[in-house]
C-alpha atoms as a PDB file:
ATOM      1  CA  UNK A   1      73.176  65.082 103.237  1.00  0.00           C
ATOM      2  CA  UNK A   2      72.545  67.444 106.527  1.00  0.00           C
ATOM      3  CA  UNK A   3      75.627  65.932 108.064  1.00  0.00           C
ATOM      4  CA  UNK A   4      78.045  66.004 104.818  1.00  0.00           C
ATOM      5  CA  UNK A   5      77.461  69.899 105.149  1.00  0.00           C
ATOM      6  CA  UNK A   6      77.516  69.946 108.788  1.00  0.00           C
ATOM      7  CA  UNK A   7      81.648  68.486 108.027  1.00  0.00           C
ATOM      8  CA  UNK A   8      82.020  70.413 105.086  1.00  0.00           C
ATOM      9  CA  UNK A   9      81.305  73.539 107.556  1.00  0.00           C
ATOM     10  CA  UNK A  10      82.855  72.466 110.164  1.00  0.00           C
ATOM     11  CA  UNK A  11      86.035  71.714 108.103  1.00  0.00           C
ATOM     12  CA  UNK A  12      85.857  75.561 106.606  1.00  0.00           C
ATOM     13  CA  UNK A  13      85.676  76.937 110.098  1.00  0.00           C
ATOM     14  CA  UNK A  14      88.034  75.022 111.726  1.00  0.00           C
ATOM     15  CA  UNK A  15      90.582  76.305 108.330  1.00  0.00           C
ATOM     16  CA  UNK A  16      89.299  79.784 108.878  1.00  0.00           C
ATOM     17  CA  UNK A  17      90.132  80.120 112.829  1.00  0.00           C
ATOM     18  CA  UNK A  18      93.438  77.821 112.491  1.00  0.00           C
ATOM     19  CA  UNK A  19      94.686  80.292 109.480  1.00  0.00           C
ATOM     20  CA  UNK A  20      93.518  83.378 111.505  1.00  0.00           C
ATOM     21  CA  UNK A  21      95.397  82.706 114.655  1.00  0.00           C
ATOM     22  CA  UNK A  22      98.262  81.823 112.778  1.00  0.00           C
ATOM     23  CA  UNK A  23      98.265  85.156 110.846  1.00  0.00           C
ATOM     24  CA  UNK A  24      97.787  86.840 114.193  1.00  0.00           C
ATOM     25  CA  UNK A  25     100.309  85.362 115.949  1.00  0.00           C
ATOM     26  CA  UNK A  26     102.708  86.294 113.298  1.00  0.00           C
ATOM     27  CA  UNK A  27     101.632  90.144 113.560  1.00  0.00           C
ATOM     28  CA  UNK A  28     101.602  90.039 117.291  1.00  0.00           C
ATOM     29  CA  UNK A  29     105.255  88.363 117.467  1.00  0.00           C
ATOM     30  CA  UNK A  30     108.690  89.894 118.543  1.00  0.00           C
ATOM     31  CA  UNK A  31     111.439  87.618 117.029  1.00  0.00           C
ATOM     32  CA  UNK A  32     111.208  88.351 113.473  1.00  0.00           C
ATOM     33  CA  UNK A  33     109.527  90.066 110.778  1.00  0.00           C
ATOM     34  CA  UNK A  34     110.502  87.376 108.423  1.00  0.00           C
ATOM     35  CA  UNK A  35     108.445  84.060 108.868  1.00  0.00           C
ATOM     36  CA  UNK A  36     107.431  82.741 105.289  1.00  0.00           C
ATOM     37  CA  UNK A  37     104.162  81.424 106.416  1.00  0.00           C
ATOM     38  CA  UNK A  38     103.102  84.758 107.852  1.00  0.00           C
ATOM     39  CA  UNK A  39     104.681  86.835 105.013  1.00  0.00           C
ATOM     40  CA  UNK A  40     102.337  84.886 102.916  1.00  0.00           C
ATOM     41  CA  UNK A  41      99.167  84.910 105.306  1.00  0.00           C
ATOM     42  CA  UNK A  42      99.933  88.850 105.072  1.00  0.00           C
ATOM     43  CA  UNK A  43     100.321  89.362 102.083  1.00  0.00           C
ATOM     44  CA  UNK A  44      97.001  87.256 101.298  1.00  0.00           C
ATOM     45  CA  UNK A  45      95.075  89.771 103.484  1.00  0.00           C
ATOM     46  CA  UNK A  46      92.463  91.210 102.123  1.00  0.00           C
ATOM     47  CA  UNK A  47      93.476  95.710 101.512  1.00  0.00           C
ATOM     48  CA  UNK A  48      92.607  96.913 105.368  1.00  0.00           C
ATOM     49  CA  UNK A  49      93.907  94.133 107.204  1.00  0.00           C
ATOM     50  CA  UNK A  50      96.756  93.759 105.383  1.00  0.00           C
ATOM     51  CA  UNK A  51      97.965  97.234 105.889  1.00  0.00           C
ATOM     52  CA  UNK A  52      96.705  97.208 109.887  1.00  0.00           C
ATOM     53  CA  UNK A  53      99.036  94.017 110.189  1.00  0.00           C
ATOM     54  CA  UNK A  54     101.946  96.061 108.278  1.00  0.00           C
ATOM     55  CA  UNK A  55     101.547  98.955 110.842  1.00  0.00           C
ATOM     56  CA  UNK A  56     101.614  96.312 113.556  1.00  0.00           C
ATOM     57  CA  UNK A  57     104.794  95.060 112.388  1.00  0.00           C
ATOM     58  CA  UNK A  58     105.964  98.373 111.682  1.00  0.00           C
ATOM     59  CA  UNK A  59     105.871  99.656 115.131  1.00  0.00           C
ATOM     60  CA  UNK A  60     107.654  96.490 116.329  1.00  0.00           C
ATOM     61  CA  UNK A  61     110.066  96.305 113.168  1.00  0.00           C
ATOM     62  CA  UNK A  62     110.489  99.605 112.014  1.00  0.00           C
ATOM     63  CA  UNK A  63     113.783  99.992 111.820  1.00  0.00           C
ATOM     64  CA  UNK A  64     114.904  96.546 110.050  1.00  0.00           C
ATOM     65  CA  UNK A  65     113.670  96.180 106.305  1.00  0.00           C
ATOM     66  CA  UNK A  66     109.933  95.361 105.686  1.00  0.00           C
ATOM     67  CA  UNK A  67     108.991  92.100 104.273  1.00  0.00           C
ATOM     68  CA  UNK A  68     106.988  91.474 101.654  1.00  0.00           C
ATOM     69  CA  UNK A  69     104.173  92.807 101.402  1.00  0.00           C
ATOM     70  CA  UNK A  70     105.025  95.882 103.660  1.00  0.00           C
ATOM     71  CA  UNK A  71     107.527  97.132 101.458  1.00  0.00           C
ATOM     72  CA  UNK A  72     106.717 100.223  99.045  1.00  0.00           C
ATOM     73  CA  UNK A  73     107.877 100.100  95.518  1.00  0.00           C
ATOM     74  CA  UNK A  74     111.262 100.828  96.188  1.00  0.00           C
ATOM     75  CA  UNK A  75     111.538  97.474  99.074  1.00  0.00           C
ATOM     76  CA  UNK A  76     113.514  99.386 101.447  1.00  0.00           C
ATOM     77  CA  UNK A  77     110.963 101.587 102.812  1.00  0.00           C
ATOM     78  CA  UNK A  78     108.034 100.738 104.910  1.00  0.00           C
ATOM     79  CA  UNK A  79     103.715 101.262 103.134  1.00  0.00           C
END
């Protein structure tokens, strides 16, 4: 049983770290604003981390259109 939760754990971390560096890496980036998977690891942020990842995009991005997620209610203008 110890060792079915010591994978089950593992498994979870492993998820956790892969799906964090992949979110970062999309905030950190200097191609494009635009990358589905990040969009949606964005947008799946939890309130204060989502909007520190916006700002992060929105100094890099600011003058293109946001993407979801960063857009106010109007999409053309930057939260």
């Amino acid at each position: 049983m110890k060792k079915l939760v010591r994978l089950l754990l593992t498994i979870a971390l492993a998820f956790v770290v892969f799906t964090g560096f992949r979110w970062y890496r999309y905030i950190t980036n200097t191609d494009s604003p635009y990358d589905e998977i990040g969009i949606t690891l964005n947008n799946a942020m939890p309130g204060p981390i989502n909007a520190w990842g916006c700002a992060k995009l929105k100094t890099t991005f600011g003058t293109s259109l946001p993407p979801y997620g960063c857009a106010d209610e109007n999409a053309t203008q930057w939260k």
